[in-house]
N, C-alpha and C. Protein backbone atom coordinates (compact mmCIF):
# COMPACT_ATOMS: atom_id res chain seq x y z
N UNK A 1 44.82 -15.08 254.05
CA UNK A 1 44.05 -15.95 254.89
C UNK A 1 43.94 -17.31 254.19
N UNK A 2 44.27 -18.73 255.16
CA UNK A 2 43.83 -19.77 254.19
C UNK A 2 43.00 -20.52 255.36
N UNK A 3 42.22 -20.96 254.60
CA UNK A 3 40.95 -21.74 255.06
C UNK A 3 41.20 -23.20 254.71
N UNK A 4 41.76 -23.62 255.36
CA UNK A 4 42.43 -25.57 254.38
C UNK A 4 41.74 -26.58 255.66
N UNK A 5 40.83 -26.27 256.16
CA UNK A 5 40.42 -27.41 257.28
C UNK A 5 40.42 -27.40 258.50
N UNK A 6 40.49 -29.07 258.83
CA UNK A 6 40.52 -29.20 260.18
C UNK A 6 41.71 -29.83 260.73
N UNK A 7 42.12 -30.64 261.98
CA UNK A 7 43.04 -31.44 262.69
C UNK A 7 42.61 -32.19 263.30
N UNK A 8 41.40 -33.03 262.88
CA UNK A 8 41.38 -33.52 263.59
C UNK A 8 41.08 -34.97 263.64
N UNK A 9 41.89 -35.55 262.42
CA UNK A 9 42.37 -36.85 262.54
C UNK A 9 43.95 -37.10 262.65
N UNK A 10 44.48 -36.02 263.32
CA UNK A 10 45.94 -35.63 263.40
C UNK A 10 45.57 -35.60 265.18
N UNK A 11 45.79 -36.86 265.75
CA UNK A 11 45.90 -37.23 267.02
C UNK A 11 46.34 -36.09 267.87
N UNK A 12 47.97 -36.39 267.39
CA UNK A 12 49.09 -35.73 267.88
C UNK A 12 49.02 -34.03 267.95
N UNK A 13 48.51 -33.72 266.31
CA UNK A 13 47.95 -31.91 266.79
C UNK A 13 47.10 -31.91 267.60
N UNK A 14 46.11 -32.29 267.76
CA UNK A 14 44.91 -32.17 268.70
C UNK A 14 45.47 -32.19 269.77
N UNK A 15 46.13 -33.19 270.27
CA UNK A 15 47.40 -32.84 272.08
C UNK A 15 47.93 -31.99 271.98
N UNK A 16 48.71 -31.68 271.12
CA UNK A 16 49.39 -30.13 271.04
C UNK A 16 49.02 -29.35 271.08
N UNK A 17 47.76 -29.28 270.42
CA UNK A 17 47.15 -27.69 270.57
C UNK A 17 45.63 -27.59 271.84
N UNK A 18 45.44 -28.42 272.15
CA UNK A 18 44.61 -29.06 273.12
C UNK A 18 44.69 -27.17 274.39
N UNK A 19 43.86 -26.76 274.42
CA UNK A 19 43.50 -25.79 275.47
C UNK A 19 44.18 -25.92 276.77
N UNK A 20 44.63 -25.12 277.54
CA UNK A 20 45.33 -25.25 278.88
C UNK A 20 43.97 -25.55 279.85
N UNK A 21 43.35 -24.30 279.72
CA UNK A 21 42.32 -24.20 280.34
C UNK A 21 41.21 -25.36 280.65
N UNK A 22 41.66 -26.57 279.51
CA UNK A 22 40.73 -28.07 279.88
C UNK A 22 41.20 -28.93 280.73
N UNK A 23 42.45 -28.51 281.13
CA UNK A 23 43.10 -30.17 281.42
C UNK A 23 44.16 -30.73 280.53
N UNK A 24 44.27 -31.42 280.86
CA UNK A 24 45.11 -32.44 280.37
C UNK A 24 43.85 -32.90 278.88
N UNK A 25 44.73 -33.39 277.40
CA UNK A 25 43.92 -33.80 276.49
C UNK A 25 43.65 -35.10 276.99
N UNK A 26 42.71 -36.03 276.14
CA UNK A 26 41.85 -37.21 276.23
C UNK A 26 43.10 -37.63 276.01
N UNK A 27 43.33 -38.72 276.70
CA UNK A 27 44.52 -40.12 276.42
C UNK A 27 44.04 -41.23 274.90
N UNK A 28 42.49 -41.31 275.20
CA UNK A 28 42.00 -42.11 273.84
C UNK A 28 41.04 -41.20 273.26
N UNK A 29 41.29 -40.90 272.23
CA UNK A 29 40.32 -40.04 271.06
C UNK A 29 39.98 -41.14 270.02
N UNK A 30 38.72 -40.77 269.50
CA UNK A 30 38.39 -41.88 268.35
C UNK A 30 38.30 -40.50 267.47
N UNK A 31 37.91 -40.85 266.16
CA UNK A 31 37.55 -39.70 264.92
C UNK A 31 36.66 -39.77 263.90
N UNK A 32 36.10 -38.74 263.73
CA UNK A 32 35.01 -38.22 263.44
C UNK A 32 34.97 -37.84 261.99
N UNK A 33 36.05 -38.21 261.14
CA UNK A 33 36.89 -37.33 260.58
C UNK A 33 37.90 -38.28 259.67
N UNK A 34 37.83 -37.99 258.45
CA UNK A 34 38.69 -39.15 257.33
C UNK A 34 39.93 -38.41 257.76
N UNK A 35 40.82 -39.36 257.48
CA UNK A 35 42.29 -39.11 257.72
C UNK A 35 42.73 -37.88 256.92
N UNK A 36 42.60 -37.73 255.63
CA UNK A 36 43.42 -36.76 255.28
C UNK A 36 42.90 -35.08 256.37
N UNK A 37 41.93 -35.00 257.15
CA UNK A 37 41.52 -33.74 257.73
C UNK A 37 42.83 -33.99 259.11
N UNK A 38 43.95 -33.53 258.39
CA UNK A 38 44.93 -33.60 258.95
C UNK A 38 46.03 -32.54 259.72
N UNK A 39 45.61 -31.55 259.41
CA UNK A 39 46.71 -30.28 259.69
C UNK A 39 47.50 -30.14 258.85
N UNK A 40 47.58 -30.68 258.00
CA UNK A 40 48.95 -30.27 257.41
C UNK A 40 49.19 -28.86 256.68
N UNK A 41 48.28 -28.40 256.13
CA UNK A 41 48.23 -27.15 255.38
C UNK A 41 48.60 -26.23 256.48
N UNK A 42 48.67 -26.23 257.84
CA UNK A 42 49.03 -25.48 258.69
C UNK A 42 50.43 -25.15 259.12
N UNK A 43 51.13 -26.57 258.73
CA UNK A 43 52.67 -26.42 258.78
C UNK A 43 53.37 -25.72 257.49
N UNK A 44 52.54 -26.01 256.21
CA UNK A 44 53.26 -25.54 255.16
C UNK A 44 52.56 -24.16 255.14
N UNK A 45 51.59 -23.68 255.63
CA UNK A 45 51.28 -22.39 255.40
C UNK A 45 52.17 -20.72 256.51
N UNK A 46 52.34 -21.89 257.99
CA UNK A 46 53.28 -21.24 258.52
C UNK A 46 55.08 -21.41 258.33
N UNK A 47 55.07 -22.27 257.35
CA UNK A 47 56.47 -22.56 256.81
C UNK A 47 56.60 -21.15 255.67
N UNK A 48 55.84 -20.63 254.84
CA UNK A 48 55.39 -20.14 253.90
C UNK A 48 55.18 -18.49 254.12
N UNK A 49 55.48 -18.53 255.87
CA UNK A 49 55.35 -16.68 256.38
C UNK A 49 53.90 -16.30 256.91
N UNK A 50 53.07 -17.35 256.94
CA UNK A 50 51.63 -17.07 258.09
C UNK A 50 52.09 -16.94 259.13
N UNK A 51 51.00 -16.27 259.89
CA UNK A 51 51.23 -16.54 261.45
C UNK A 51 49.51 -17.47 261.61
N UNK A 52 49.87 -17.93 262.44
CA UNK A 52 48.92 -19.35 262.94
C UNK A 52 48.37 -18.68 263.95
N UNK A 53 47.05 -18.95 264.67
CA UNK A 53 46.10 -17.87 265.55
C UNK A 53 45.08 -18.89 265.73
N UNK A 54 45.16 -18.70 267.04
CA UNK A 54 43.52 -19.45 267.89
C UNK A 54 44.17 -21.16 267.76
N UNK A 55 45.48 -21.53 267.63
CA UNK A 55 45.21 -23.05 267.82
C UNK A 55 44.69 -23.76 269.12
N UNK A 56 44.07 -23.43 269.90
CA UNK A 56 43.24 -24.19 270.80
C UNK A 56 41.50 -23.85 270.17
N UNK A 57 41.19 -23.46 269.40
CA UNK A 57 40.02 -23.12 268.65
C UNK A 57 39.63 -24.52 267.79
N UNK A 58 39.34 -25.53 268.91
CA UNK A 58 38.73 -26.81 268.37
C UNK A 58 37.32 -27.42 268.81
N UNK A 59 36.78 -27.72 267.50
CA UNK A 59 35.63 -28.39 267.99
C UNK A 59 35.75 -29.16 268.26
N UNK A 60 35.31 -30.49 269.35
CA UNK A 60 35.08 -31.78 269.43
C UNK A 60 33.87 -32.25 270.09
N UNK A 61 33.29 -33.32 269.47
CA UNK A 61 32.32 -33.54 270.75
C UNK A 61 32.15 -34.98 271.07
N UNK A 62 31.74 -34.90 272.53
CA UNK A 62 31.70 -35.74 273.16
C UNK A 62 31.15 -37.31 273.20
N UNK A 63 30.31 -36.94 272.22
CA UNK A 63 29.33 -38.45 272.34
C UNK A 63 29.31 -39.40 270.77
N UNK A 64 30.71 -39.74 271.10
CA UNK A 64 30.73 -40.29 270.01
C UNK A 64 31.37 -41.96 270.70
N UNK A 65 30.82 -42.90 270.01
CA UNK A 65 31.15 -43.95 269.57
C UNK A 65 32.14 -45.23 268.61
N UNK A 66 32.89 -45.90 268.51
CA UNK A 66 33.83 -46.27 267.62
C UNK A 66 32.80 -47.49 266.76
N UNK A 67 33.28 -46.91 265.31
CA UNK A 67 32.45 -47.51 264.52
C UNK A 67 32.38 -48.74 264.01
N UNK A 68 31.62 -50.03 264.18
CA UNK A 68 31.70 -51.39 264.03
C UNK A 68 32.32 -51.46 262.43
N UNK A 69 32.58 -50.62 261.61
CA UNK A 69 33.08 -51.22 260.33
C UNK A 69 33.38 -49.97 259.56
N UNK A 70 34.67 -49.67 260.19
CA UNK A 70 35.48 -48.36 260.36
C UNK A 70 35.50 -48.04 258.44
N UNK A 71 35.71 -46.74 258.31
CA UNK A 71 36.23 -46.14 257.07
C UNK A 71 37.30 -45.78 256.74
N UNK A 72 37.76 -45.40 257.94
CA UNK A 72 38.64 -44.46 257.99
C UNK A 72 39.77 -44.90 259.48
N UNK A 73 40.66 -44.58 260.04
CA UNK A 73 41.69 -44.42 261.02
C UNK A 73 40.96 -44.31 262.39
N UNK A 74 40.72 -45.05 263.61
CA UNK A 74 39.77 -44.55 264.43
C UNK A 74 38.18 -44.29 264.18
N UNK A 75 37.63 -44.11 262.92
CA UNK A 75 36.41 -44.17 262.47
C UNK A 75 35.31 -43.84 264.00
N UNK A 76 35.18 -43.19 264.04
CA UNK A 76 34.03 -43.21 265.38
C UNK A 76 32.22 -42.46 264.70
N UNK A 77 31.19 -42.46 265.38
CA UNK A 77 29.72 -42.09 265.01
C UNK A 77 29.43 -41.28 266.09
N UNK A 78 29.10 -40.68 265.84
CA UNK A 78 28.47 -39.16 266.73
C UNK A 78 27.08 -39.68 266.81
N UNK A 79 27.00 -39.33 268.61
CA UNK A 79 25.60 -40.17 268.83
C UNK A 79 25.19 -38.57 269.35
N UNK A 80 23.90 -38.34 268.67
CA UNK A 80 23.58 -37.23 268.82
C UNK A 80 22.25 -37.15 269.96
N UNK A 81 22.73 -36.09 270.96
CA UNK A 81 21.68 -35.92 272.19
C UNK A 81 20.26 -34.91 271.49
N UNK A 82 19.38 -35.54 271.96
CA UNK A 82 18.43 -34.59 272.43
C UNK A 82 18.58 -32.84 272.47
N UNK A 83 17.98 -31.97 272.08
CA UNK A 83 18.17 -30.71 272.11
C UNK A 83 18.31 -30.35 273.16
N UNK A 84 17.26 -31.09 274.42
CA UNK A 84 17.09 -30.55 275.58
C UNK A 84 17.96 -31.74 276.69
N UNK A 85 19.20 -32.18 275.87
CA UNK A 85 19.68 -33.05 277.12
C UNK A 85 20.33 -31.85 277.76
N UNK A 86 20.68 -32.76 279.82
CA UNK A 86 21.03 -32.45 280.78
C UNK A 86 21.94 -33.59 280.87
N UNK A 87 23.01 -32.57 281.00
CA UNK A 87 24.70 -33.38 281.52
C UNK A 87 24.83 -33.50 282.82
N UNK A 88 25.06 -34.58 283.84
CA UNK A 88 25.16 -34.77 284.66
C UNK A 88 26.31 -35.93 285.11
N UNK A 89 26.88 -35.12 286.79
CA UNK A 89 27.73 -36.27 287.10
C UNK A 89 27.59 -37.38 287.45
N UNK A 90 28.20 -38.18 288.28
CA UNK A 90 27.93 -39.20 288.59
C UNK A 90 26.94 -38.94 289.96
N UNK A 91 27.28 -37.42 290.79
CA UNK A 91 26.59 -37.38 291.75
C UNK A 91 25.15 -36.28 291.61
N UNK A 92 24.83 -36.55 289.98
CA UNK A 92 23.87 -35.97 290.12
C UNK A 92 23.94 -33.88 290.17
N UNK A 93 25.12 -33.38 289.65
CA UNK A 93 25.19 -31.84 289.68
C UNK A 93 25.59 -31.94 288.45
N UNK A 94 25.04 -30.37 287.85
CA UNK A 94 25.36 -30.39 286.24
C UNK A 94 26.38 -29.78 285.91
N UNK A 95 26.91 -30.73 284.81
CA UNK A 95 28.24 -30.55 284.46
C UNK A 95 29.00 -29.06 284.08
N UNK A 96 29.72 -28.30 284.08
CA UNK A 96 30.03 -26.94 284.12
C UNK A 96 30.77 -26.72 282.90
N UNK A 97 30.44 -25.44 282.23
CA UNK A 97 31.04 -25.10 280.82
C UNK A 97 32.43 -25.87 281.12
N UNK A 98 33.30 -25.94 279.95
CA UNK A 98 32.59 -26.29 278.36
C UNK A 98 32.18 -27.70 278.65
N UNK A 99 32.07 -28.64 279.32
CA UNK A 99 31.87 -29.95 279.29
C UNK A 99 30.77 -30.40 279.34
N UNK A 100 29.63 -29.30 278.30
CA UNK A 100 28.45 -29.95 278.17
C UNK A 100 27.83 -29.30 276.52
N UNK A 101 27.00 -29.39 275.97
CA UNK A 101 27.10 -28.97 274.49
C UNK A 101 26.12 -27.92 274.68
């Protein structure tokens, strides 16, 4: 078993492995996430005789922001809701798993 991270300042994995079941991935992603949290340990570990499991098994969330004085590649700030927020559309009905936290 190797435990080496995340993907998710690796744009391009994140589309690739992006869930069927959502849609189509985000066209613009910002990140949450210093560049090296990249995937890569995933190519050399299935280069190496792993088998790879659950790649649509991603966190992301939604309410984030791009950061006025970036760190990192995309740099974005997680604007964090309320415990008890309510997701809603534009017409006022609440938003339906997973597209709410």
């Amino acid at each position: 078993m190797v435990a080496s991270g995340g993907i998710g300042a690796n744009h391009e994995l994140v589309r690739k492995n992006w869930p069927q079941r959502l849609g189509g991935p985000p066209k613009r992603i910002i990140t949450g996430v210093p560049d090296h949290v990249d995937g890569r340990m995933l190519a050399i570990a299935e280069a190496a005789g792993s088998r790879l499991i659950n790649r649509d098994r991603m966190w992301h969330y939604v309410e984030g922001i791009r950061n006025w004085a970036p760190i990192w590649t995309d740099h974005a700030i997680r604007i964090l809701p309320g415990p008890s927020s309510l997701w809603l559309d534009a017409r006022g009905k609440r938003l339906p798993v997973p597209r709410r936290p």
